[in-house]
Protein backbone atom coordinates (compact mmCIF):
# COMPACT_ATOMS: atom_id res chain seq x y z
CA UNK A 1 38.13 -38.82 -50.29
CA UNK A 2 39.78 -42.15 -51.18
CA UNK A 3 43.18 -42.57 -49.17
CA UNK A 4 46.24 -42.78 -51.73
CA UNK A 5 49.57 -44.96 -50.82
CA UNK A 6 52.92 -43.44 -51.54
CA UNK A 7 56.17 -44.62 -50.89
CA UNK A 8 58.19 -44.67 -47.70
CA UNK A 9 60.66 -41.91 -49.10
CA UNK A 10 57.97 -39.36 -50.92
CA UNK A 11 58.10 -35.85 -50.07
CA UNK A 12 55.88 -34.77 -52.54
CA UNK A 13 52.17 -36.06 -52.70
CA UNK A 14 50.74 -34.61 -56.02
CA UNK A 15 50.71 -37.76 -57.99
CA UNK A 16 48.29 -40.96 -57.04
CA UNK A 17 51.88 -42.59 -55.45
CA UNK A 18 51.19 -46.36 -55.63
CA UNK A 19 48.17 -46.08 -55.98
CA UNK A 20 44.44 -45.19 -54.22
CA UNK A 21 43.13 -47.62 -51.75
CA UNK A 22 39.91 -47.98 -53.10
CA UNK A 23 38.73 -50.83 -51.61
CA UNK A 24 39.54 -48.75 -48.07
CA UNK A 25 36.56 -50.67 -45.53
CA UNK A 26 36.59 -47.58 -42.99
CA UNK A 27 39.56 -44.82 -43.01
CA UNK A 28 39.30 -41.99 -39.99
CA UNK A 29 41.53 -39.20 -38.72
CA UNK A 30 41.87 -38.54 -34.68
CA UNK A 31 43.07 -35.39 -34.08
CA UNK A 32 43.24 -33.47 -30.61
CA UNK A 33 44.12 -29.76 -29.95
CA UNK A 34 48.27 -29.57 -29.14
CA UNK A 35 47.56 -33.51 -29.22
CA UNK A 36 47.48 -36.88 -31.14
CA UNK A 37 46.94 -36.52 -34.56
CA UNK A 38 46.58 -39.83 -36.49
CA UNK A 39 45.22 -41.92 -38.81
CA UNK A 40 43.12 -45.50 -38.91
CA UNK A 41 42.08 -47.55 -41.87
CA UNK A 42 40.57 -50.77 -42.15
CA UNK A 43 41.44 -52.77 -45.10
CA UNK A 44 40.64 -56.14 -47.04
CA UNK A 45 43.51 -58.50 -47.72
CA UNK A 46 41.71 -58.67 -51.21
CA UNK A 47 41.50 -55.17 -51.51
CA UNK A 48 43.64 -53.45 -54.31
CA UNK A 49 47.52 -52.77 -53.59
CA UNK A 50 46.92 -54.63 -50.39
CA UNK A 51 50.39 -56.39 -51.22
CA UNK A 52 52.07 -53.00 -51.38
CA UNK A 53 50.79 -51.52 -47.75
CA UNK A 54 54.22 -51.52 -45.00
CA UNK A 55 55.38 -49.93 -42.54
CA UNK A 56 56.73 -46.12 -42.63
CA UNK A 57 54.52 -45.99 -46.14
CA UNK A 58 52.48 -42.38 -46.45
CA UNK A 59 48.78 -42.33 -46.80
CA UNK A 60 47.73 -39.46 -47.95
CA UNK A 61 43.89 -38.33 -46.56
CA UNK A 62 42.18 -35.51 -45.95
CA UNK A 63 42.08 -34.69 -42.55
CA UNK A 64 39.04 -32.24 -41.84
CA UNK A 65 36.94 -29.60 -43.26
CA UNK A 66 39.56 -27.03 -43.87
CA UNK A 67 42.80 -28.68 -44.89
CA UNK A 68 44.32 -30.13 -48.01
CA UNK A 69 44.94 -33.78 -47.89
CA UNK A 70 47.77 -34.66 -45.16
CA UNK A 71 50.53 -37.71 -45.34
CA UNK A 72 50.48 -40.05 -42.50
CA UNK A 73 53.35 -42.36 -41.69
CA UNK A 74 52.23 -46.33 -41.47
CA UNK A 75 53.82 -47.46 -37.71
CA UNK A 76 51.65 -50.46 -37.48
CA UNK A 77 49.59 -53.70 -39.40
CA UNK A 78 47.47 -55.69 -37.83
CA UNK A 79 46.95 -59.41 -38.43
CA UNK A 80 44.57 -60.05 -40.52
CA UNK A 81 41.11 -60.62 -38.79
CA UNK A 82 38.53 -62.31 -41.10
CA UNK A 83 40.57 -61.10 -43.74
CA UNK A 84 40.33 -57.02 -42.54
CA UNK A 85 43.53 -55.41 -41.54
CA UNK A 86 43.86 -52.61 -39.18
CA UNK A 87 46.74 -49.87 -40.27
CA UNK A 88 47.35 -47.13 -38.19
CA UNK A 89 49.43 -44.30 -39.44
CA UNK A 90 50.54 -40.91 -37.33
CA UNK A 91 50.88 -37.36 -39.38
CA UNK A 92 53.90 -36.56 -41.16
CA UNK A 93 54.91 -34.11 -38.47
CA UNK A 94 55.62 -37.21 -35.98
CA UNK A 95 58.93 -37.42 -38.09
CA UNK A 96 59.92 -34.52 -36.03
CA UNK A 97 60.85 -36.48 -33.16
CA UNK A 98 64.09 -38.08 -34.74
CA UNK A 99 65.15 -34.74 -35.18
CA UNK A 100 67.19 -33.65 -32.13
CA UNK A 101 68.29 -30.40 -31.27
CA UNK A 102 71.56 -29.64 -29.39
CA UNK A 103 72.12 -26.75 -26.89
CA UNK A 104 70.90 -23.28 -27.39
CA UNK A 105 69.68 -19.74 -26.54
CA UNK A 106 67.03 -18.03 -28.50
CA UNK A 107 64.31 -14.64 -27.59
CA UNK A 108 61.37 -14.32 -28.88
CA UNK A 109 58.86 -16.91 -30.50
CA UNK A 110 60.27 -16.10 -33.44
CA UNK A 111 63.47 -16.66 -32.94
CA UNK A 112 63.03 -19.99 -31.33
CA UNK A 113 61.21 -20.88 -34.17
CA UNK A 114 64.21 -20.62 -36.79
CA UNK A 115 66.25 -22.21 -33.88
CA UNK A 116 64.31 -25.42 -34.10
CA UNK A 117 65.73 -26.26 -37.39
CA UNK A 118 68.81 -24.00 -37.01
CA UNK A 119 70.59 -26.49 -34.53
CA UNK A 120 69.07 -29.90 -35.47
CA UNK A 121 70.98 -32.97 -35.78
CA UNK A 122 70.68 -34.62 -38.97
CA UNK A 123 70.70 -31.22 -40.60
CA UNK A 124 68.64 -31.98 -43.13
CA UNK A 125 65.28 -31.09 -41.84
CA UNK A 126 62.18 -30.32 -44.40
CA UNK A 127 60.34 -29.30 -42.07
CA UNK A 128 59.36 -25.18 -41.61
CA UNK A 129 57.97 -23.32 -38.08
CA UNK A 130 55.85 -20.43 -38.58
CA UNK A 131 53.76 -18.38 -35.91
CA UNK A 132 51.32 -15.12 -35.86
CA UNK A 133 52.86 -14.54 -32.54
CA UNK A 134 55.25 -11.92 -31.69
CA UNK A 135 55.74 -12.51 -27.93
CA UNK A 136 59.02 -11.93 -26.06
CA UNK A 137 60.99 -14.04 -23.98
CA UNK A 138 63.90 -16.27 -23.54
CA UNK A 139 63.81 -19.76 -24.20
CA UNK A 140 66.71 -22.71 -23.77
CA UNK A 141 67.58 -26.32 -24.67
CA UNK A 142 70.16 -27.19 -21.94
CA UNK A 143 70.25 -30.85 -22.91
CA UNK A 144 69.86 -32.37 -26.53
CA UNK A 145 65.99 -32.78 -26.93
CA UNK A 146 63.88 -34.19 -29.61
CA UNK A 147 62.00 -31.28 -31.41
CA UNK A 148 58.50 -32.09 -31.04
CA UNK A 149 59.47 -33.09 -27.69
CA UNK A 150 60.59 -28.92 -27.72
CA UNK A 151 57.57 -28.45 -29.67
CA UNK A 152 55.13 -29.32 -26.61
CA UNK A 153 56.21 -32.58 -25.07
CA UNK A 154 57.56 -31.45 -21.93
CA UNK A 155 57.84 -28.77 -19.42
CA UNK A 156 59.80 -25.81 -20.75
CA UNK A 157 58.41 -26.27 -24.11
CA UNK A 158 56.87 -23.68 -26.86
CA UNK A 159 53.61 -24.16 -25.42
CA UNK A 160 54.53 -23.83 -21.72
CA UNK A 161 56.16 -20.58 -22.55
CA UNK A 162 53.95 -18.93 -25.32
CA UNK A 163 50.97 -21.33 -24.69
CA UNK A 164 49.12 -21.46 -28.57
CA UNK A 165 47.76 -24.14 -30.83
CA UNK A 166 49.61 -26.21 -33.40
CA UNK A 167 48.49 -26.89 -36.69
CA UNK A 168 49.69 -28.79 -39.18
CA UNK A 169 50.00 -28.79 -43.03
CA UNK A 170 52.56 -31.27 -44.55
CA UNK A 171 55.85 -30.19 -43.59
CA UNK A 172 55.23 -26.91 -42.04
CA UNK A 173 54.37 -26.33 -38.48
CA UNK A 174 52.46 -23.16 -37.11
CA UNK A 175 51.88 -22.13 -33.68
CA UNK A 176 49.00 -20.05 -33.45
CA UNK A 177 47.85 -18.04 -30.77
CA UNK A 178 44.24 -19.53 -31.47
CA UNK A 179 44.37 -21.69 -34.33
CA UNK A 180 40.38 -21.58 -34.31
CA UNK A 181 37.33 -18.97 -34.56
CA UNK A 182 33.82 -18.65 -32.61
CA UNK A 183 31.53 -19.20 -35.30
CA UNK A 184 28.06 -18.67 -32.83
CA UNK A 185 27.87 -22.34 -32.74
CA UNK A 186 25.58 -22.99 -29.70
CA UNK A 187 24.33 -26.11 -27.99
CA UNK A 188 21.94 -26.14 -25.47
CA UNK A 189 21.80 -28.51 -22.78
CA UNK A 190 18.12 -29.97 -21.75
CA UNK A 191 16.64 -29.50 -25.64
CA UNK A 192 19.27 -30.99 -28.31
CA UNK A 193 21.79 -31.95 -26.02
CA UNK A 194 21.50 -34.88 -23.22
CA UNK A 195 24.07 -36.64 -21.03
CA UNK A 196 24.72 -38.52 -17.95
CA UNK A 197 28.01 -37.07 -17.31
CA UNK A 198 26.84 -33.35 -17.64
CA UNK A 199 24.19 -33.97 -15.03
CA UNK A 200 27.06 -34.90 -12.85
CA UNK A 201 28.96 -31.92 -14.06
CA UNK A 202 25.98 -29.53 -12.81
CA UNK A 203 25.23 -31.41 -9.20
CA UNK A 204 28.49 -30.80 -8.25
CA UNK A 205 28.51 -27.08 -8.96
CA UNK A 206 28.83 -24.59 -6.39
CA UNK A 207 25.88 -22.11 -6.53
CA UNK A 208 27.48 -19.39 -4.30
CA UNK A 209 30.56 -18.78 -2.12
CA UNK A 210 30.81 -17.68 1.91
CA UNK A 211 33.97 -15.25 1.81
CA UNK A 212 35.88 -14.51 4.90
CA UNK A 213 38.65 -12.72 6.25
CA UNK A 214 40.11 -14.38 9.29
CA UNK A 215 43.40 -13.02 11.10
CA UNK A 216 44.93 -15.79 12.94
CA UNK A 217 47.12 -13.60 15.12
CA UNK A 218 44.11 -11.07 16.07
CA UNK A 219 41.54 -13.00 16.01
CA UNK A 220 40.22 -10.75 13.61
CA UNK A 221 37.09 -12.41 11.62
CA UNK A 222 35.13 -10.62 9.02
CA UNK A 223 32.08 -11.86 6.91
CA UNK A 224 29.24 -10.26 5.19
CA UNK A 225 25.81 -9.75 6.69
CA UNK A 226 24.08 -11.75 3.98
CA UNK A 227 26.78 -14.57 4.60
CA UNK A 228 26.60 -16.00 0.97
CA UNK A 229 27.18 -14.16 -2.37
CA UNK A 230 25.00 -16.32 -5.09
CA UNK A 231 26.36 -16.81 -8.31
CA UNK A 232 24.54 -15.48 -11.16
CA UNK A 233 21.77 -18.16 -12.73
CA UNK A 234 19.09 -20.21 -11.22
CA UNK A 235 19.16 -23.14 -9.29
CA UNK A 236 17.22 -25.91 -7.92
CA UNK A 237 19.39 -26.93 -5.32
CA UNK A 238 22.04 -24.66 -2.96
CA UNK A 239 25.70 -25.40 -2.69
CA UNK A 240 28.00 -22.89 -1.41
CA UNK A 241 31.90 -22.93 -1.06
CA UNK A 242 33.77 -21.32 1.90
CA UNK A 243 36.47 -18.93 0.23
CA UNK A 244 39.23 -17.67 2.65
CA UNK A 245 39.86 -14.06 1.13
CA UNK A 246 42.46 -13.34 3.99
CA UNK A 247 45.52 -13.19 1.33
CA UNK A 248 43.82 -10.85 -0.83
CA UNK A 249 43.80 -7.92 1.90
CA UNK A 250 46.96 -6.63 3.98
CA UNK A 251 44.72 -5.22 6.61
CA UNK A 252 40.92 -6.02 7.90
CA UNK A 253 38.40 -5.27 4.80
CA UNK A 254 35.43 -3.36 4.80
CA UNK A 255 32.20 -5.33 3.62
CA UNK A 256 31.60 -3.53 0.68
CA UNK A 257 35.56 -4.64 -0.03
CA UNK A 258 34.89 -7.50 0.77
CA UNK A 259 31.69 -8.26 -1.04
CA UNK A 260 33.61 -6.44 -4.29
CA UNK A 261 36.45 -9.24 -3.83
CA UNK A 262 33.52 -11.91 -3.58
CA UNK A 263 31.85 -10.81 -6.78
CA UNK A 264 35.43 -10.63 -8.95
CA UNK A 265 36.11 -14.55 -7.55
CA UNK A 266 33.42 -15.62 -8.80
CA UNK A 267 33.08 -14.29 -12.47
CA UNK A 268 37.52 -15.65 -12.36
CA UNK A 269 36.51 -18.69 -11.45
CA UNK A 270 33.70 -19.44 -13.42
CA UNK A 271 31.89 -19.98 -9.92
CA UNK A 272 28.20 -21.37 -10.94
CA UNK A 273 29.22 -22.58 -14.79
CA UNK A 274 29.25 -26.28 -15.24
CA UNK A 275 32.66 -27.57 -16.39
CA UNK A 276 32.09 -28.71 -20.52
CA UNK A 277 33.25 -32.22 -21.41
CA UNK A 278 31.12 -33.68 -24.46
CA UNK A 279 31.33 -35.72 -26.74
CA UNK A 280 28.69 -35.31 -29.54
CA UNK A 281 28.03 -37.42 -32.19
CA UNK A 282 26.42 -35.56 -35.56
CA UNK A 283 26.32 -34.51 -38.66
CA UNK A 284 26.98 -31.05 -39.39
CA UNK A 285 26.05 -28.84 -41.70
CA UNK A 286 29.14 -27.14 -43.32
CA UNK A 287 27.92 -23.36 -43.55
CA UNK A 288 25.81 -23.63 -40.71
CA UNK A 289 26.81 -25.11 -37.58
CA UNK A 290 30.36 -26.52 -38.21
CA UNK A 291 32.92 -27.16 -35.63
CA UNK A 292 36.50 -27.56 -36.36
CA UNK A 293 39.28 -28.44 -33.97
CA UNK A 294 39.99 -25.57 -31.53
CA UNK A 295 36.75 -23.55 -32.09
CA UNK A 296 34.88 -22.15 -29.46
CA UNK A 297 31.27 -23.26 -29.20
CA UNK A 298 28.91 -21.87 -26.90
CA UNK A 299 26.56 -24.83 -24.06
CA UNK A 300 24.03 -22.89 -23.14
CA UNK A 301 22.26 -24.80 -20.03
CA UNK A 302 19.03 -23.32 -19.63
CA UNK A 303 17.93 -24.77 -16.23
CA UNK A 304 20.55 -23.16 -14.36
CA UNK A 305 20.44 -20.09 -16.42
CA UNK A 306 23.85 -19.51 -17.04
CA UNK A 307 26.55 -20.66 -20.11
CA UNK A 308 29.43 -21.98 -20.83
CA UNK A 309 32.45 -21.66 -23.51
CA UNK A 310 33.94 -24.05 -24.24
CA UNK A 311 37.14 -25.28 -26.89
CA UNK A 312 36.22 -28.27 -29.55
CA UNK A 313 39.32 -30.06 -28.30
CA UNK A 314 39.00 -33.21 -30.09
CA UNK A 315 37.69 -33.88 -33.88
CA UNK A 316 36.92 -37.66 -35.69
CA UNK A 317 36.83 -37.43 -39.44
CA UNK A 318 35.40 -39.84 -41.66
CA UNK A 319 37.88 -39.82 -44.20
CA UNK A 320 35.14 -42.04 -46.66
CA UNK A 321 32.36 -39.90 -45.73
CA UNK A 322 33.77 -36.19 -45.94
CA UNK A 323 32.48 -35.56 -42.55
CA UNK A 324 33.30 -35.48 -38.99
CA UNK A 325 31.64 -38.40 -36.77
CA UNK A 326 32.31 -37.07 -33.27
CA UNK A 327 33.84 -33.78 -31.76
CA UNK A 328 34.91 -33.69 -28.21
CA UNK A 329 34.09 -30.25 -26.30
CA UNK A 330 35.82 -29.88 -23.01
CA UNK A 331 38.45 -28.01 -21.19
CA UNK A 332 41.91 -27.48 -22.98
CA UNK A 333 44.49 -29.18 -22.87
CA UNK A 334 47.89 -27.66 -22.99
CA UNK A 335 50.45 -29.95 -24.06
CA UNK A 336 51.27 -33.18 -26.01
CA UNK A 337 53.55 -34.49 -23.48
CA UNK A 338 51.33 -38.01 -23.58
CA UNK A 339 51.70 -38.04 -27.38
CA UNK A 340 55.28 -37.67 -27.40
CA UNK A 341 55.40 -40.32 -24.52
CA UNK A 342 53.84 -42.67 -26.72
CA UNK A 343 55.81 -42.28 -29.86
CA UNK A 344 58.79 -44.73 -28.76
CA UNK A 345 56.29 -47.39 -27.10
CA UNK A 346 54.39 -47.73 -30.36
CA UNK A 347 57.77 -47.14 -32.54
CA UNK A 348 59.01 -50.34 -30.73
CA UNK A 349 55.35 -52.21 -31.11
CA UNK A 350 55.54 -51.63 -34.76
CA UNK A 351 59.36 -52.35 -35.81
């Protein structure tokens, strides 16, 4: 897609605006699960309605796969650098923090929701908050707060109390209790997938655990006969974990309870499974193997025998190309406190 310019003040993107920026040198959208979501585009000072570009102008690009073309706000022009600019613009949806809501008392996700807008300061909002989640609950503002700041940005937030996934389209906001699908996308580690880090990842995992039961005041100490339980897979090295299991038992445990608590430790705690954080650069194919942002995509890593799920947590789209140049696999993260931080520090870079 070729980014289009509109004005500062549009609120509708249907028309070409001011115009397309054809002459666009590179154009890419960052976007991270309940995180940044922004825009970069590289531009010639020769390049058509070049003279028109400033700050808090929309450009309106397509963001993924899945969604329609989404504005993002200009907050900052580089110098030019051998005649190549560098504009970075955030989503439409970072308007929402100089929207400020006062003090109130809401139950429910929904609820909360229509609060958002309900008891903003200016009044005029456009934007809309829609969820698939019915969850129950009580949720405050005892101070004024910006609303994306409410949205995610801090602790007693939407996401600390419902958890969920934002998306974004235009002016309305969902929170979604998983805002992506498992598609049977599977990498596997060893064969199409190789990395430093990951080999780092797997030395330091813990192949079994040594549970115990220690009394303090009885001297009461109580282990299993076979000392370790192993996690499931296979390994070419041993590393086992001591696991106090004292708290989990008001008097002295049996082995077989004790081996029981052993066994449900380690399948919570993924005890054996290599912690996921990739970054893989590709070309997908659309029906086959895609990825979007908060899918869950399956590392198989066949040495050790054992998988891993993991949450794409952070996409790269080539706006120019249709296509996404990296996704980021890895744990997930649950707020966007550090976006929100940032807003102000890059408000004040750019104006």
């Amino acid at each position: 897609m070729i980014p289009v310019l509109h004005p500062a003040d549009s609120t509708s993107w249907a028309s070409f605006g001011v115009g397309a920026l054809t002459d666009a040198i590179s154009c890419n959208v960052t976007e991270e699960r309940n995180g940044i979501y922004e825009l970069e585009l590289t531009y010639p000072i020769s390049g058509q309605h070049y003279a028109d570009i400033e700050n808090r102008m929309i450009i309106l690009a397509k963001p993924n796969f899945i969604d329609p073309p989404q504005p993002f706000r200009i907050y900052k022009i580089s110098k030019p650098l051998n005649g190549i600019v560098t504009i970075d613009a955030q989503h439409i949806s970072y308007d929402l923090s100089g929207f400020v809501d006062g003090v109130f008392q809401s139950t429910g996700v929904q609820a909360t929701l229509i609060a958002l807008t309900a008891n903003c300061t200016p009044t005029s909002c456009p934007f809309t908050f829609t969820s698939d989640m019915s969850e129950a609950g009580s949720f405050s503002v005892t101070e004024p707060t910006s609303i994306r700041a409410l949205m995610g940005g801090k602790a007693g937030s939407l996401l600390t109390h419902w958890a969920g996934e934002w998306h974004y389209d235009k002016y309305i906001c969902s929170l979604n209790a998983n805002r992506g699908t498992d598609r049977g996308v599977t990498i596997r580690y060893g064969k199409n997938l190789t990395s430093l880090k990951q080999e780092e990842n797997i030395a330091s995992v813990y192949t079994g655990i040594f549970p115990f039961y220690h009394n303090v005041d009885t001297g009461v100490l109580v282990t299993l006969p076979e000392k370790v339980v192993n996690a499931p897979g296979t390994y070419s090295y041993t590393k086992i974990c001591p696991v106090n299991m004292t708290d989990k038992f008001q008097d002295a445990p049996t082995e077989s309870q004790l081996r029981d608590a052993a066994l449900a430790y380690i399948a919570n705690n993924d005890v054996g499974i290599p912690s996921v954080n990739l970054q893989l650069s590709f070309v997908q194919d659309e029906i086959r193997d895609r990825v979007d942002l908060c899918d869950t995509v399956h590392v198989y890593f066949d040495a050790l025998g054992v998988s891993a799920a993991a949450k794409c947590i952070r996409t790269v789209w080539d706006v120019l190309a249709d296509r996404y140049n990296k996704i980021e696999l890895g744990s997930m993260r649950a707020s966007i406190a550090g976006t929100i931080a940032s807003i102000q520090e890059k408000a004040d870079e750019a104006y």
